[in-house]
C-alpha atoms as a PDB file:
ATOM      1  CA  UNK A   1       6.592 -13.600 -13.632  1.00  0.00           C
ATOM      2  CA  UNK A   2       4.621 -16.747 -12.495  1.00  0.00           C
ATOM      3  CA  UNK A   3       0.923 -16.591 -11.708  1.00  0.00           C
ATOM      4  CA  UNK A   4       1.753 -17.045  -8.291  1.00  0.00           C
ATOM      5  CA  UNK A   5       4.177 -14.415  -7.992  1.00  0.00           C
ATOM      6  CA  UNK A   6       1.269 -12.232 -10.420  1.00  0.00           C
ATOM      7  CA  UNK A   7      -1.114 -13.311  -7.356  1.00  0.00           C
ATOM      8  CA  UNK A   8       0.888 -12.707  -4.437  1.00  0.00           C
ATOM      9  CA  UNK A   9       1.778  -8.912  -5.845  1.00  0.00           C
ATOM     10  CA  UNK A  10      -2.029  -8.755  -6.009  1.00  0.00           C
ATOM     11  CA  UNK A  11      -2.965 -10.052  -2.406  1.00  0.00           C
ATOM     12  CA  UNK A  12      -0.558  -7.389  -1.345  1.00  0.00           C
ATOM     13  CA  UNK A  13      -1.751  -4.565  -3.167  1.00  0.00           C
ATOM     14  CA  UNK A  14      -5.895  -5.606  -1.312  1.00  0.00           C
ATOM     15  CA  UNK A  15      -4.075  -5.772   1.933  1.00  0.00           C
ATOM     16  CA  UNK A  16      -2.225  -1.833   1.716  1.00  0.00           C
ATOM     17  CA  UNK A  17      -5.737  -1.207   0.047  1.00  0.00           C
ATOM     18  CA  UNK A  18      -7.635  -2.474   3.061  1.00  0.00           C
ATOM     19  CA  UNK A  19      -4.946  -1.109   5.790  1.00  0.00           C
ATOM     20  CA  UNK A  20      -5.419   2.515   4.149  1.00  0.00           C
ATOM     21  CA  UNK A  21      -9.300   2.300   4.300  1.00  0.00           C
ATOM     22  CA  UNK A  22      -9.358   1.379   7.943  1.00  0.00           C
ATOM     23  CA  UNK A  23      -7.093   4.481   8.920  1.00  0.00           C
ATOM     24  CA  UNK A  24      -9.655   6.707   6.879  1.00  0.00           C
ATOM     25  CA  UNK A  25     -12.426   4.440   8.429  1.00  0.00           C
ATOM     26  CA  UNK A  26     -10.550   5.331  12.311  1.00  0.00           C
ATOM     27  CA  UNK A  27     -10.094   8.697  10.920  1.00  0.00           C
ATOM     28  CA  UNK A  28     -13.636   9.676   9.879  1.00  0.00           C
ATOM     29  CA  UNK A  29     -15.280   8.249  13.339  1.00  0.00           C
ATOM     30  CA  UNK A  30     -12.602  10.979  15.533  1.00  0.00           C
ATOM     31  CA  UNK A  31     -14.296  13.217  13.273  1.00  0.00           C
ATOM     32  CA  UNK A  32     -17.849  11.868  13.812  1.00  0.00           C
ATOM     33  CA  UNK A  33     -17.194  11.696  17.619  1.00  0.00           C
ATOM     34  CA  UNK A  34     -15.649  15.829  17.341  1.00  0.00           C
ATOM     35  CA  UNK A  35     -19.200  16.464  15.634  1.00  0.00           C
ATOM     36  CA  UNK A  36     -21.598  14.742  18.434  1.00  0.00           C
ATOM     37  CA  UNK A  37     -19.702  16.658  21.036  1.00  0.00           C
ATOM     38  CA  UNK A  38     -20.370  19.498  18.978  1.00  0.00           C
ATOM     39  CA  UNK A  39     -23.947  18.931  18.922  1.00  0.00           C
ATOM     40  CA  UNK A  40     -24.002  18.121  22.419  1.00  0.00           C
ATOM     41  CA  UNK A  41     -22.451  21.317  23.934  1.00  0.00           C
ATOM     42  CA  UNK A  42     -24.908  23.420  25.532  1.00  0.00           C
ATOM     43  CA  UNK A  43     -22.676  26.519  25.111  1.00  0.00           C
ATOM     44  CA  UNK A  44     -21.903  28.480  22.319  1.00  0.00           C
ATOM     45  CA  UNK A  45     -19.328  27.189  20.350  1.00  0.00           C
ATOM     46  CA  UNK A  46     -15.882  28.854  20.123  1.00  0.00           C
ATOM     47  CA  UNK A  47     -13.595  29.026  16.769  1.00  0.00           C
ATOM     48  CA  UNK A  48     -11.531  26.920  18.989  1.00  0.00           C
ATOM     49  CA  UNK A  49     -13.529  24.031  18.751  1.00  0.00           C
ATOM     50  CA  UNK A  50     -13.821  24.635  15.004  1.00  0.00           C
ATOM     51  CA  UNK A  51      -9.712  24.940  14.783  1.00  0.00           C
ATOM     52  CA  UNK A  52     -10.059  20.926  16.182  1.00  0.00           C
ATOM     53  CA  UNK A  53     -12.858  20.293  13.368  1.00  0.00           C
ATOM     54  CA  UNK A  54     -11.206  21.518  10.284  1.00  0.00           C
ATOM     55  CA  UNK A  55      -7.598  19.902  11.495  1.00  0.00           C
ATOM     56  CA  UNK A  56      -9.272  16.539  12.285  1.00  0.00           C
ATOM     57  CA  UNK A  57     -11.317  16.944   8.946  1.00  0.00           C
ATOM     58  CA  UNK A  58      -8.003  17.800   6.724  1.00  0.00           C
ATOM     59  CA  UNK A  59      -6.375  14.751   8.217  1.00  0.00           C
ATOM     60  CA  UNK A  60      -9.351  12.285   7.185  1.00  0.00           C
ATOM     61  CA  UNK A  61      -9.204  13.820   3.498  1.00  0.00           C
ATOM     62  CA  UNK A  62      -5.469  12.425   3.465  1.00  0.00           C
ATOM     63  CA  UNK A  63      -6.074   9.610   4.527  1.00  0.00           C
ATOM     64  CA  UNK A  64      -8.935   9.400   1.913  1.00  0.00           C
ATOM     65  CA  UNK A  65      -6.631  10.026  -0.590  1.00  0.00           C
ATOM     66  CA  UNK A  66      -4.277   7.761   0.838  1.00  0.00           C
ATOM     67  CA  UNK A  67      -7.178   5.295   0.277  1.00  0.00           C
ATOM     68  CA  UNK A  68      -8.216   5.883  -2.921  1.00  0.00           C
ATOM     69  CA  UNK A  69      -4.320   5.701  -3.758  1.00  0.00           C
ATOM     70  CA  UNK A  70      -4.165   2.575  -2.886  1.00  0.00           C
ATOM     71  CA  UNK A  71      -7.591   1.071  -3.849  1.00  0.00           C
ATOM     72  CA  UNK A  72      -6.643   2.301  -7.504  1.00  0.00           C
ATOM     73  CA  UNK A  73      -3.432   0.347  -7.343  1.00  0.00           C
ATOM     74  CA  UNK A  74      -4.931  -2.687  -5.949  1.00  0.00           C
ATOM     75  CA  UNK A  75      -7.897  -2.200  -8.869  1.00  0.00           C
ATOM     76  CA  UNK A  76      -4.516  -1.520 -11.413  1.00  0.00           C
ATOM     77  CA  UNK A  77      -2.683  -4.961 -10.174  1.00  0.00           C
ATOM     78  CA  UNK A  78      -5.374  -7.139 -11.596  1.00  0.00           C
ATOM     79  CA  UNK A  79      -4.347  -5.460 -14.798  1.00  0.00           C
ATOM     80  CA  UNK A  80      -2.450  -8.358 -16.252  1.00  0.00           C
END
C-alpha cells in the first residue's frame, strides 16, 4: 500500500468518524429540545411524555456508540 493510498483510507475513516458524531450531535439536541419542553409544561407530566424521553434517549446512546465506533477506527487507521 502507498502512503497515499495509507492516507486516503485515513481521511475516510475522520470523515465516517465526523458523519457519526454529527448524528449523535442532531440526536442529543431532539433530546435537549424533549427536556426544555419538559421543563416548560405547566402541567403535570404524564408517563407518556416520559415513553418519548427514554425512546429519544435510547436512540442518542446508539448513535453514541455508533460514534465512538467509528472515532476508534479512525484513531486505529493511523496505526501504521
Amino acid at each position: 500500500m502507498t502512503e497515499a493510498q495509507y492516507h486516503a483510507i485515513q481521511i475516510k475513516a475522520m470523515r465516517n468518524g465526523r458523519a457519526s458524531y454529527r448524528s449523535m450531535d442532531s440526536q442529543g439536541e431532539v433530546v435537549e429540545r424533549q427536556l426544555d419542553r419538559m421543563i416548560r409544561l405547566k402541567t403535570v407530566i404524564r408517563a407518556k411524555t416520559y415513553d418519548k424521553l427514554a425512546a429519544d434517549w435510547a436512540e442518542f446512546k446508539k448513535r453514541m456508540n455508533a460514534a465512538e465506533k467509528a472515532l476508534a477506527d479512525a484513531i486505529a487507521s493511523g496505526q501504521w
